[in-house]
C-alpha atoms as a PDB file:
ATOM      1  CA  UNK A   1     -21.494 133.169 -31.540  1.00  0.00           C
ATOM      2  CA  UNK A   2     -22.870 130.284 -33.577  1.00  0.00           C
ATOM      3  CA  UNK A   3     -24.680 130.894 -37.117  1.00  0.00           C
ATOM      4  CA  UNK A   4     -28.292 130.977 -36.404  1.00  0.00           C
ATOM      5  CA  UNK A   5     -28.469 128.274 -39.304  1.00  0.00           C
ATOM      6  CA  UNK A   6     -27.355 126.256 -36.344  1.00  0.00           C
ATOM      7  CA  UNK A   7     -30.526 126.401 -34.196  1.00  0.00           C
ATOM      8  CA  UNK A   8     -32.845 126.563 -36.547  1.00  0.00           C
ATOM      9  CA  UNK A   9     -31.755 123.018 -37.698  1.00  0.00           C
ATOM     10  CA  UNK A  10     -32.431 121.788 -34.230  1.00  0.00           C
ATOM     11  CA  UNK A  11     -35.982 122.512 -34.189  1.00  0.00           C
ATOM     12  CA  UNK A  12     -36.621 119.727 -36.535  1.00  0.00           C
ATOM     13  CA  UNK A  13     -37.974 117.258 -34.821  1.00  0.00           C
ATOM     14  CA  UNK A  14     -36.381 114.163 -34.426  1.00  0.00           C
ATOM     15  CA  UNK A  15     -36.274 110.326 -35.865  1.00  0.00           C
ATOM     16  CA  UNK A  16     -37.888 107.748 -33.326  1.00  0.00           C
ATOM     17  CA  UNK A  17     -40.315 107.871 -30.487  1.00  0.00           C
ATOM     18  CA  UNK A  18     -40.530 110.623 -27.611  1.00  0.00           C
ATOM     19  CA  UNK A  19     -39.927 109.013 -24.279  1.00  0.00           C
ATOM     20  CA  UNK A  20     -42.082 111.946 -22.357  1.00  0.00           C
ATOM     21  CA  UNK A  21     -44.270 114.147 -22.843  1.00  0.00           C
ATOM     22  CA  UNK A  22     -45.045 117.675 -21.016  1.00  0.00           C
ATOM     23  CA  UNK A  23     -46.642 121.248 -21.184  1.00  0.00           C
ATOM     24  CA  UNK A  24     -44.490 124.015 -20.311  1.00  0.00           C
ATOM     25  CA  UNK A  25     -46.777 126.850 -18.943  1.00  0.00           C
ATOM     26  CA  UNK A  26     -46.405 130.723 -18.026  1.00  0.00           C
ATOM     27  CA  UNK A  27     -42.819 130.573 -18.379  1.00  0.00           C
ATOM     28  CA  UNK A  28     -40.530 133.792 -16.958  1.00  0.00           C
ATOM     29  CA  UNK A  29     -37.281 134.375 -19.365  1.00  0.00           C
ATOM     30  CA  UNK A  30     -34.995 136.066 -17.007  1.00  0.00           C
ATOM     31  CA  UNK A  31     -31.544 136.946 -18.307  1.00  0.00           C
ATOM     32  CA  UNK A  32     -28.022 139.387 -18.035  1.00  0.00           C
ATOM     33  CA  UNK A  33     -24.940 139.299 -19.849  1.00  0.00           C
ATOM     34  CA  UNK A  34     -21.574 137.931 -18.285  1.00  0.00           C
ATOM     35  CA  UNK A  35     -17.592 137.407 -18.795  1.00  0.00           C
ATOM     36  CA  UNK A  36     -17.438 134.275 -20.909  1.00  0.00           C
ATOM     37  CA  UNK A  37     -14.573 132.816 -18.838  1.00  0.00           C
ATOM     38  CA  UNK A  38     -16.627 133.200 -15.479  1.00  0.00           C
ATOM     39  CA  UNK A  39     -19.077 131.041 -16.980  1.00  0.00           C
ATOM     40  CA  UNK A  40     -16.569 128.566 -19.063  1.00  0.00           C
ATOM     41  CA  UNK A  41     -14.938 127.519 -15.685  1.00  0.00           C
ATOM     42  CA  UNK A  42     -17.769 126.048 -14.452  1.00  0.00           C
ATOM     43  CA  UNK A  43     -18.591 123.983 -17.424  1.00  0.00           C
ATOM     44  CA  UNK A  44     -17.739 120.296 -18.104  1.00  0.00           C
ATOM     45  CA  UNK A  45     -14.606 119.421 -20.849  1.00  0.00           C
ATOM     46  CA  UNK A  46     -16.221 119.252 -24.280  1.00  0.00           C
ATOM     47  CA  UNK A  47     -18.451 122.369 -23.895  1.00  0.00           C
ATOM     48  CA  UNK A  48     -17.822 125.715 -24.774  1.00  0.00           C
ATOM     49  CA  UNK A  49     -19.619 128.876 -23.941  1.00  0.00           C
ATOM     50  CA  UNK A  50     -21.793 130.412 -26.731  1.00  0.00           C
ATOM     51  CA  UNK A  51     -21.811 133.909 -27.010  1.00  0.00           C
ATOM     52  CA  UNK A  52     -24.278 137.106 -28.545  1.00  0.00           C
ATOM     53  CA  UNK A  53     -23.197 140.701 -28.293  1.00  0.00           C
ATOM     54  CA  UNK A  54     -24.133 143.058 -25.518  1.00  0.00           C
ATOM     55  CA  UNK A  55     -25.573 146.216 -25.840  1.00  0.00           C
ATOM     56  CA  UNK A  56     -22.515 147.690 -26.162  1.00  0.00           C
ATOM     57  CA  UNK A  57     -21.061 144.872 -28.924  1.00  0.00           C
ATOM     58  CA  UNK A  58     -19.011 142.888 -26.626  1.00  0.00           C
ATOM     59  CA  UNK A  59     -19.598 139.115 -27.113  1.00  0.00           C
ATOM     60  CA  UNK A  60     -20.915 137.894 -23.612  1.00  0.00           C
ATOM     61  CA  UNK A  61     -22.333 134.279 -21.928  1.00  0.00           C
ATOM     62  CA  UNK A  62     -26.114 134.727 -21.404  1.00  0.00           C
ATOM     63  CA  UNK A  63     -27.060 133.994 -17.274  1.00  0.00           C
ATOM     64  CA  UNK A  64     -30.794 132.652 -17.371  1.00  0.00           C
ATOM     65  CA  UNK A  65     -33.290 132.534 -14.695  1.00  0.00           C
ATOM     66  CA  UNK A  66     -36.673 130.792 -15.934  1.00  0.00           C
ATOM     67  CA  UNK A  67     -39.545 129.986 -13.485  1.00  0.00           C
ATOM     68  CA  UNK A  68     -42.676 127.844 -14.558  1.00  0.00           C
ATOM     69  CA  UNK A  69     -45.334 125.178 -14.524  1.00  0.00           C
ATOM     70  CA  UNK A  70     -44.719 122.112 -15.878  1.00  0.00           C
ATOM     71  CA  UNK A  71     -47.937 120.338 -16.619  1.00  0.00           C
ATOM     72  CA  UNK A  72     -49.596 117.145 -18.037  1.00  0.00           C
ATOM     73  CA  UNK A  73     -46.179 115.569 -17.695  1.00  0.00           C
ATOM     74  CA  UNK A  74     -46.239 111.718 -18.307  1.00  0.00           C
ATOM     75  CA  UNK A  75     -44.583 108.832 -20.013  1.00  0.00           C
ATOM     76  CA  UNK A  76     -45.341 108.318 -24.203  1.00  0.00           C
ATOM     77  CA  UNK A  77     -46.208 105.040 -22.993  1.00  0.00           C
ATOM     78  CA  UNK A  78     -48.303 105.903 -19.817  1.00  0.00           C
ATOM     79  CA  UNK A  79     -50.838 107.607 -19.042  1.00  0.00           C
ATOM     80  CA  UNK A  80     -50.400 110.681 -16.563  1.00  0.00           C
ATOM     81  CA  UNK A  81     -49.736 110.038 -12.457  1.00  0.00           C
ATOM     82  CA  UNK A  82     -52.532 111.642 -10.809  1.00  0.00           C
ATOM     83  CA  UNK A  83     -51.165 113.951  -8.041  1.00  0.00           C
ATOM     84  CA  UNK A  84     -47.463 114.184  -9.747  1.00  0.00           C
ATOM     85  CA  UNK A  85     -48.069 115.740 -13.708  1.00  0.00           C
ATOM     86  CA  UNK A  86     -48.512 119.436 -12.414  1.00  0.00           C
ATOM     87  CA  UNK A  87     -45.333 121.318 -10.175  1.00  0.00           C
ATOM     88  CA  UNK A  88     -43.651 124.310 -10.630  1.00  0.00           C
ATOM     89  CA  UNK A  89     -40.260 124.125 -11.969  1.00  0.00           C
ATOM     90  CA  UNK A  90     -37.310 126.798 -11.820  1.00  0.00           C
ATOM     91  CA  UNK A  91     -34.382 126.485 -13.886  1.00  0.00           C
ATOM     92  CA  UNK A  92     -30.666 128.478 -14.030  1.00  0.00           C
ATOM     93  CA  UNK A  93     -29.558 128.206 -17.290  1.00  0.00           C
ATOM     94  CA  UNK A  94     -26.448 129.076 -19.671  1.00  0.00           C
ATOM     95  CA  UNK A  95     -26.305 128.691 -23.527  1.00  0.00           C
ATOM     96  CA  UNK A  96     -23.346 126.168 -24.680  1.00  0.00           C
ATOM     97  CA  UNK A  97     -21.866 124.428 -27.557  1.00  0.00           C
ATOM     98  CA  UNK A  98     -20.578 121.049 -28.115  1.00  0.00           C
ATOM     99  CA  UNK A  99     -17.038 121.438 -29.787  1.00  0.00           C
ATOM    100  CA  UNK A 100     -17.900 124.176 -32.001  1.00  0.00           C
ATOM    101  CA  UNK A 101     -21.811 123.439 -33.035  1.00  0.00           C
ATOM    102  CA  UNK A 102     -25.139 121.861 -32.054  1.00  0.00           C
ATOM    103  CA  UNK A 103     -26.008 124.814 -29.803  1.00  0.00           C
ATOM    104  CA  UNK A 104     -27.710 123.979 -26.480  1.00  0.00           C
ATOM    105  CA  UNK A 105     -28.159 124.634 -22.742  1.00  0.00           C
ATOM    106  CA  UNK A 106     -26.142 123.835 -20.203  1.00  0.00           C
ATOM    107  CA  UNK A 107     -28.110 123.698 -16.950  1.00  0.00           C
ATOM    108  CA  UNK A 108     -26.583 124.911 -13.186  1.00  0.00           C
ATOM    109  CA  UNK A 109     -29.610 123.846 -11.066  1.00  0.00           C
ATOM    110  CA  UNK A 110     -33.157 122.715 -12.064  1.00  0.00           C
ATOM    111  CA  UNK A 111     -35.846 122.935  -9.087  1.00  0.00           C
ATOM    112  CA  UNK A 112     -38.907 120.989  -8.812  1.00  0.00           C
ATOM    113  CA  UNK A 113     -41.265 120.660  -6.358  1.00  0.00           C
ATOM    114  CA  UNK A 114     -42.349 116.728  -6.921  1.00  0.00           C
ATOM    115  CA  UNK A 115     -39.892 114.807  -5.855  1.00  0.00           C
ATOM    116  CA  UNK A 116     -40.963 111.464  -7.984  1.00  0.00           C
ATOM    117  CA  UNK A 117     -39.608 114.293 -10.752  1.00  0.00           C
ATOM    118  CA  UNK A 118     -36.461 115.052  -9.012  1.00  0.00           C
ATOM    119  CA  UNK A 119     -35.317 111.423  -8.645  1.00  0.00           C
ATOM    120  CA  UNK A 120     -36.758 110.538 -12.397  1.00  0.00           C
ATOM    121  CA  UNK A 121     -34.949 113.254 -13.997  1.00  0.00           C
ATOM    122  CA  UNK A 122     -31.799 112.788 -12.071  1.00  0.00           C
ATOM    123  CA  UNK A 123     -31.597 109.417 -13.013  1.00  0.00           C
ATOM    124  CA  UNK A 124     -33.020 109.114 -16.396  1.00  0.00           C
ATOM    125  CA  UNK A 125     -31.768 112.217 -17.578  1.00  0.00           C
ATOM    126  CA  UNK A 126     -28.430 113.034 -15.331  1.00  0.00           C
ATOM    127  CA  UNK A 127     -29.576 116.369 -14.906  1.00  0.00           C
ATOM    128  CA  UNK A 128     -29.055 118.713 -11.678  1.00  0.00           C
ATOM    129  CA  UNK A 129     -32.117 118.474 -10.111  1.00  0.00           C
ATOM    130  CA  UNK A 130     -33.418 120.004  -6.656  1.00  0.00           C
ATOM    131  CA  UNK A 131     -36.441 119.701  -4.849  1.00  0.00           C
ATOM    132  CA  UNK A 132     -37.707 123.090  -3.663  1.00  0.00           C
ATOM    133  CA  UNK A 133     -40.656 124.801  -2.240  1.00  0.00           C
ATOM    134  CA  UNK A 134     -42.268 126.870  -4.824  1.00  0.00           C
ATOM    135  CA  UNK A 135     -45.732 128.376  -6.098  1.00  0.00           C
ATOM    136  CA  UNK A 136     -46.639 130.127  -8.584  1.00  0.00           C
ATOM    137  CA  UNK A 137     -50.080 132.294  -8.321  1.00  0.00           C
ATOM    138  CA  UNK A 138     -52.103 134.642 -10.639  1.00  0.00           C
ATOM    139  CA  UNK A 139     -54.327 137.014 -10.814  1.00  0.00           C
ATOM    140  CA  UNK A 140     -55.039 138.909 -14.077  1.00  0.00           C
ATOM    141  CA  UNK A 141     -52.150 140.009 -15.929  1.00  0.00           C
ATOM    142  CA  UNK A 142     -49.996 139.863 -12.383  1.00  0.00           C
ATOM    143  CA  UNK A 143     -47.984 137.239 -11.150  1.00  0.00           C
ATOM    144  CA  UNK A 144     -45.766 136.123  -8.360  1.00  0.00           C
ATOM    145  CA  UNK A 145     -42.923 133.245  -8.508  1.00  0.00           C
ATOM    146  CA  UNK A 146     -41.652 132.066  -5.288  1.00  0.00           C
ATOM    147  CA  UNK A 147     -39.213 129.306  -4.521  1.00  0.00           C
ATOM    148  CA  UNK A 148     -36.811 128.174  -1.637  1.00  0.00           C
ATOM    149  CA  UNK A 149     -34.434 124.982  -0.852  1.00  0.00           C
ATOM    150  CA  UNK A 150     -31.151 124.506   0.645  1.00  0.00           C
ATOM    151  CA  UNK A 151     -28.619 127.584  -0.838  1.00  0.00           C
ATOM    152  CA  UNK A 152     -31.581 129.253  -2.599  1.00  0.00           C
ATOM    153  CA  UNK A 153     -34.488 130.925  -3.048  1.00  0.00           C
ATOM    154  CA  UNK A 154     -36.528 133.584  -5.176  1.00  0.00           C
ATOM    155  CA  UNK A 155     -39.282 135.842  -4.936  1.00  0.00           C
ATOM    156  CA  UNK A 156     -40.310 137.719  -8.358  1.00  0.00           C
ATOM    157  CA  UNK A 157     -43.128 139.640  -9.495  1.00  0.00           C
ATOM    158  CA  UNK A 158     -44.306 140.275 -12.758  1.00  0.00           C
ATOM    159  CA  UNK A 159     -46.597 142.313 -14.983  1.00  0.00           C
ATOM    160  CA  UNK A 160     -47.894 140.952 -18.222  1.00  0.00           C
ATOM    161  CA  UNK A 161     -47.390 142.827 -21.271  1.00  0.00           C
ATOM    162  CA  UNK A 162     -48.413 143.012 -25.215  1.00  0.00           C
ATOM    163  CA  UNK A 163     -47.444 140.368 -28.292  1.00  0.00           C
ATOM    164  CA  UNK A 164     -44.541 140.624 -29.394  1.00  0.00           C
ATOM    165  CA  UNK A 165     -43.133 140.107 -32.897  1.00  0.00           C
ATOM    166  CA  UNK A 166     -41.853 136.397 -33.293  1.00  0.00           C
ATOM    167  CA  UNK A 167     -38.188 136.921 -32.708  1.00  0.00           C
ATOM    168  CA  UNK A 168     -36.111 135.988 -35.803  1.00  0.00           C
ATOM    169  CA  UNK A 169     -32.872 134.208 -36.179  1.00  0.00           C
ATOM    170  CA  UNK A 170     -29.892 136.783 -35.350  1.00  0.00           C
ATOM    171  CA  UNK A 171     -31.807 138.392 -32.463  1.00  0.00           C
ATOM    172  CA  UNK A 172     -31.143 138.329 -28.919  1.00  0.00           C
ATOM    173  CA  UNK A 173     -34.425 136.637 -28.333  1.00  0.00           C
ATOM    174  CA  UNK A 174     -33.887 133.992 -30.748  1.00  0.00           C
ATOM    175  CA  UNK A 175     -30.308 133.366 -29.707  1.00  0.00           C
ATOM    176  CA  UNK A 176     -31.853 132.774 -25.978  1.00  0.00           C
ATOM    177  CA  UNK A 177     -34.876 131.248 -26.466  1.00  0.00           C
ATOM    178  CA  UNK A 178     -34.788 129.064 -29.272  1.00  0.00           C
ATOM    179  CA  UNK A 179     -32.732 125.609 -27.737  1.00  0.00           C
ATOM    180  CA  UNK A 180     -34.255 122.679 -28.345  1.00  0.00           C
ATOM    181  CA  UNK A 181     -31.039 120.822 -27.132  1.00  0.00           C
ATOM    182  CA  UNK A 182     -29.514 119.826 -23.946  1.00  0.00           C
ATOM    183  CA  UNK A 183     -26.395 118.438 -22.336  1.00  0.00           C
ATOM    184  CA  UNK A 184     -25.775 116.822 -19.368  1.00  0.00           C
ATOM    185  CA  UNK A 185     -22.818 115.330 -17.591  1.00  0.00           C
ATOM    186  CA  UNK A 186     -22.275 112.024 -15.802  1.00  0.00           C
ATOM    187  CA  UNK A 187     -19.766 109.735 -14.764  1.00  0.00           C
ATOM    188  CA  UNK A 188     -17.148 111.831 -16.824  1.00  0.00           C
ATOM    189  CA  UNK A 189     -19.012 111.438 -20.006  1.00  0.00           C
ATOM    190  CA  UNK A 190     -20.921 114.113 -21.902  1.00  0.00           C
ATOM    191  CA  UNK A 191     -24.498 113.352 -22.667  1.00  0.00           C
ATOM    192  CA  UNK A 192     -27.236 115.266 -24.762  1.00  0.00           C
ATOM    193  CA  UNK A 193     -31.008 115.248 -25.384  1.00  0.00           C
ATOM    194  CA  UNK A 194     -33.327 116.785 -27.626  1.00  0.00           C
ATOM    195  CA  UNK A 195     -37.008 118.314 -27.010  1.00  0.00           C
ATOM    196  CA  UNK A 196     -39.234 119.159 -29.833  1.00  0.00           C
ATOM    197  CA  UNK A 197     -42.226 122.278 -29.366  1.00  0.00           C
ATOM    198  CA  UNK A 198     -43.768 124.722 -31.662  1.00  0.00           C
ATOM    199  CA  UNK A 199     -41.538 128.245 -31.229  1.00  0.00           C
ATOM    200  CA  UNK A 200     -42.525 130.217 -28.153  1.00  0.00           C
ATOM    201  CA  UNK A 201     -45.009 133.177 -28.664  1.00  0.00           C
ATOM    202  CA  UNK A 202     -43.726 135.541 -26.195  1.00  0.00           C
ATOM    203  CA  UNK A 203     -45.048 138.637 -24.231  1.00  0.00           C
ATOM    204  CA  UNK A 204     -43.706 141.972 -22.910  1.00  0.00           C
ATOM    205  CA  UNK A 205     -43.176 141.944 -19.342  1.00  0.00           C
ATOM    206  CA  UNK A 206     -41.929 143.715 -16.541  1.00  0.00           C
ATOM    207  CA  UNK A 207     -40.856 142.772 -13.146  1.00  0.00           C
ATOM    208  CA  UNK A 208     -42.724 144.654 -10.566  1.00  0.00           C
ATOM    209  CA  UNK A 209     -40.129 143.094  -7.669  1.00  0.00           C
ATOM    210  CA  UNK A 210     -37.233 140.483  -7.413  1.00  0.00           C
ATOM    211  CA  UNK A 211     -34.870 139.061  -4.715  1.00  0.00           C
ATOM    212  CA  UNK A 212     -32.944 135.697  -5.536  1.00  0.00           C
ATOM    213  CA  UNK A 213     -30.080 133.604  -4.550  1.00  0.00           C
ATOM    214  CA  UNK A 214     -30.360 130.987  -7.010  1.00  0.00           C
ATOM    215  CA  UNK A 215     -27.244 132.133  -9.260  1.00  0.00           C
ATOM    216  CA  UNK A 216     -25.232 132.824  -6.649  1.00  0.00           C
ATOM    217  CA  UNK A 217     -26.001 129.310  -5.188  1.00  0.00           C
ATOM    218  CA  UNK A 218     -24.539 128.233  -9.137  1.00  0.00           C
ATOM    219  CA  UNK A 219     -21.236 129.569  -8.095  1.00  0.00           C
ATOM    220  CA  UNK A 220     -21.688 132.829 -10.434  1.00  0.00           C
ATOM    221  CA  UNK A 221     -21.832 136.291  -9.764  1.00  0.00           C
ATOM    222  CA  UNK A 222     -25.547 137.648  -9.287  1.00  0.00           C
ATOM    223  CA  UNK A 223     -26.299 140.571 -11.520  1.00  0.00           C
ATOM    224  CA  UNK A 224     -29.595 142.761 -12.710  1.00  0.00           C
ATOM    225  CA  UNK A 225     -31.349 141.004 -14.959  1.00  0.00           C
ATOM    226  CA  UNK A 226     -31.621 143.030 -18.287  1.00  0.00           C
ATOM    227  CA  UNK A 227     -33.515 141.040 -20.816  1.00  0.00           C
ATOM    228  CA  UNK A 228     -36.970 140.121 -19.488  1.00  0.00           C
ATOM    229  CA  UNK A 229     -39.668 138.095 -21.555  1.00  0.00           C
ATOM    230  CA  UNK A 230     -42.652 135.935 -20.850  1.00  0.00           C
ATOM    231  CA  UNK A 231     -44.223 133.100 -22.739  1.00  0.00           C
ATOM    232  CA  UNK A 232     -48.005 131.175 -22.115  1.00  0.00           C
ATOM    233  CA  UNK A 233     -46.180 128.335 -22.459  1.00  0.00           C
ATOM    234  CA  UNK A 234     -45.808 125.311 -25.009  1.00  0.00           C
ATOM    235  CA  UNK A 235     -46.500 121.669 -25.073  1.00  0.00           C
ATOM    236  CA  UNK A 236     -43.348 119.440 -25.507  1.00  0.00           C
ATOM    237  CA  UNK A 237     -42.225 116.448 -26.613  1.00  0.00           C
ATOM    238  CA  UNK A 238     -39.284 115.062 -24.640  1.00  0.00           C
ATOM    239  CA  UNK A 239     -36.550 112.486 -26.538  1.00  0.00           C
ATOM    240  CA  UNK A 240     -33.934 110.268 -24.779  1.00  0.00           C
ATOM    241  CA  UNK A 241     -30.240 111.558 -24.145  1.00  0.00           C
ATOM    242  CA  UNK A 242     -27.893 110.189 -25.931  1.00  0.00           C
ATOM    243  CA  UNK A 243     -23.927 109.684 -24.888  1.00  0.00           C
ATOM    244  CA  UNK A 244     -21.428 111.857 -26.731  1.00  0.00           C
ATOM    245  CA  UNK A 245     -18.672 109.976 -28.106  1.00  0.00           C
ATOM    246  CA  UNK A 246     -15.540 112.321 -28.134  1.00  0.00           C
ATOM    247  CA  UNK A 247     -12.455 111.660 -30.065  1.00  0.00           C
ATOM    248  CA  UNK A 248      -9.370 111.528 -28.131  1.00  0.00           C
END
């Protein structure tokens, strides 16, 4: 478990131009504790799990399942696509660090329904993308997440809550929900990115049902999720990645 010194420091933003820009909206924060070495096995040399106790005090790897719509997405230099800015997105997540420090998040599978997105962000950003059928739909304080590809799919529904407090560094919330960096891994080289928002404002919520396949699909073991939060969303700025030169 990193100092939370460590992620605060990363929501600076940083030098030079964005090369994207987005809106993350109604974002579902899905997560359950794990055994640190089922989730280190899985992860590229270089990157090491990072840890926050469990209810019980053990130090665990976090499992995260986030659905959402990504929105007014479009190059800084561009204006936006019509017909490709607005998709829903579906991520399965992990929290890492890079030999010690700069906390960040290690991505399994991301899921996108464009697939001008898929092939950009594969290519551009060397990042596990999928294209996937998914919606998202609303109505009042309800909503339903639904997604299926090849090896995966979800269904989730979800009951909007109250405010709550901002979470502060050395909380659970915080620990998960606070990355603003990102690694990736191509060609046998590590590679990392930054993304600069405002901090989430987050809501209660509850899950009213759930059935998914997408962690098991990650080669992990599929468990209750026991930390569930939900955000209105956040609009980002999105900076290139950058190789990682390790010493040998």
């Amino acid at each position: 478990m990193l100092d939370p010194a460590d992620q605060i420091l990363l929501r600076q933003r940083p030098e030079g131009r964005a090369v994207m820009r987005q809106s993350w909206r109604d974002l579902l924060f899905l997560h359950f504790p794990c055994d640190p070495e089922e989730v280190q096995r899985l992860l590229p040399s270089g990157l090491e799990v990072d840890t926050f106790p469990d209810e019980n005090g053990i130090e665990r790897a976090w499992i995260g399942l986030v659905p959402f719509l990504m929105t007014n997405v479009r190059w800084s230099f561009a204006p936006a696509v019509p017909g490709t800015h607005t998709f829903p997105e579906t991520n399965v997540r992990t929290y890492v660090r890079h030999r010690g420090k700069n906390p960040g998040v290690w991505f399994f599978s991301l899921d996108a329904t464009n697939p001008l997105a898929v092939a950009t962000a594969r290519m551009a950003f060397s990042l596990p993308y999928f294209r996937s059928a998914m919606s998202i739909s609303r109505e009042g304080q309800n909503l339903w997440y639904q997604g299926q590809r090849t090896g995966g799919s979800y269904e989730i529904g979800l009951q909007i809550g109250d405010d709550t407090e901002t979470p502060g560094p050395g909380s659970l919330e915080f620990f998960l929900i606070e990355r603003y960096l990102l690694y990736a891994f191509r060609r046998g080289t590590l590679w990392s990115g930054r993304v600069f928002h405002a901090p989430y404002g987050l809501r209660r919520a509850l899950v009213t049902q759930i059935s998914e396949t997408l962690v098991a699909s990650a080669g992990l073991r599929s468990q209750p999720f026991t930390h569930v939060v939900f955000s209105p969303g956040v609009d980002v700025e999105v900076f290139s990645i950058r190789k990682i030169f390790d010493p040998s």
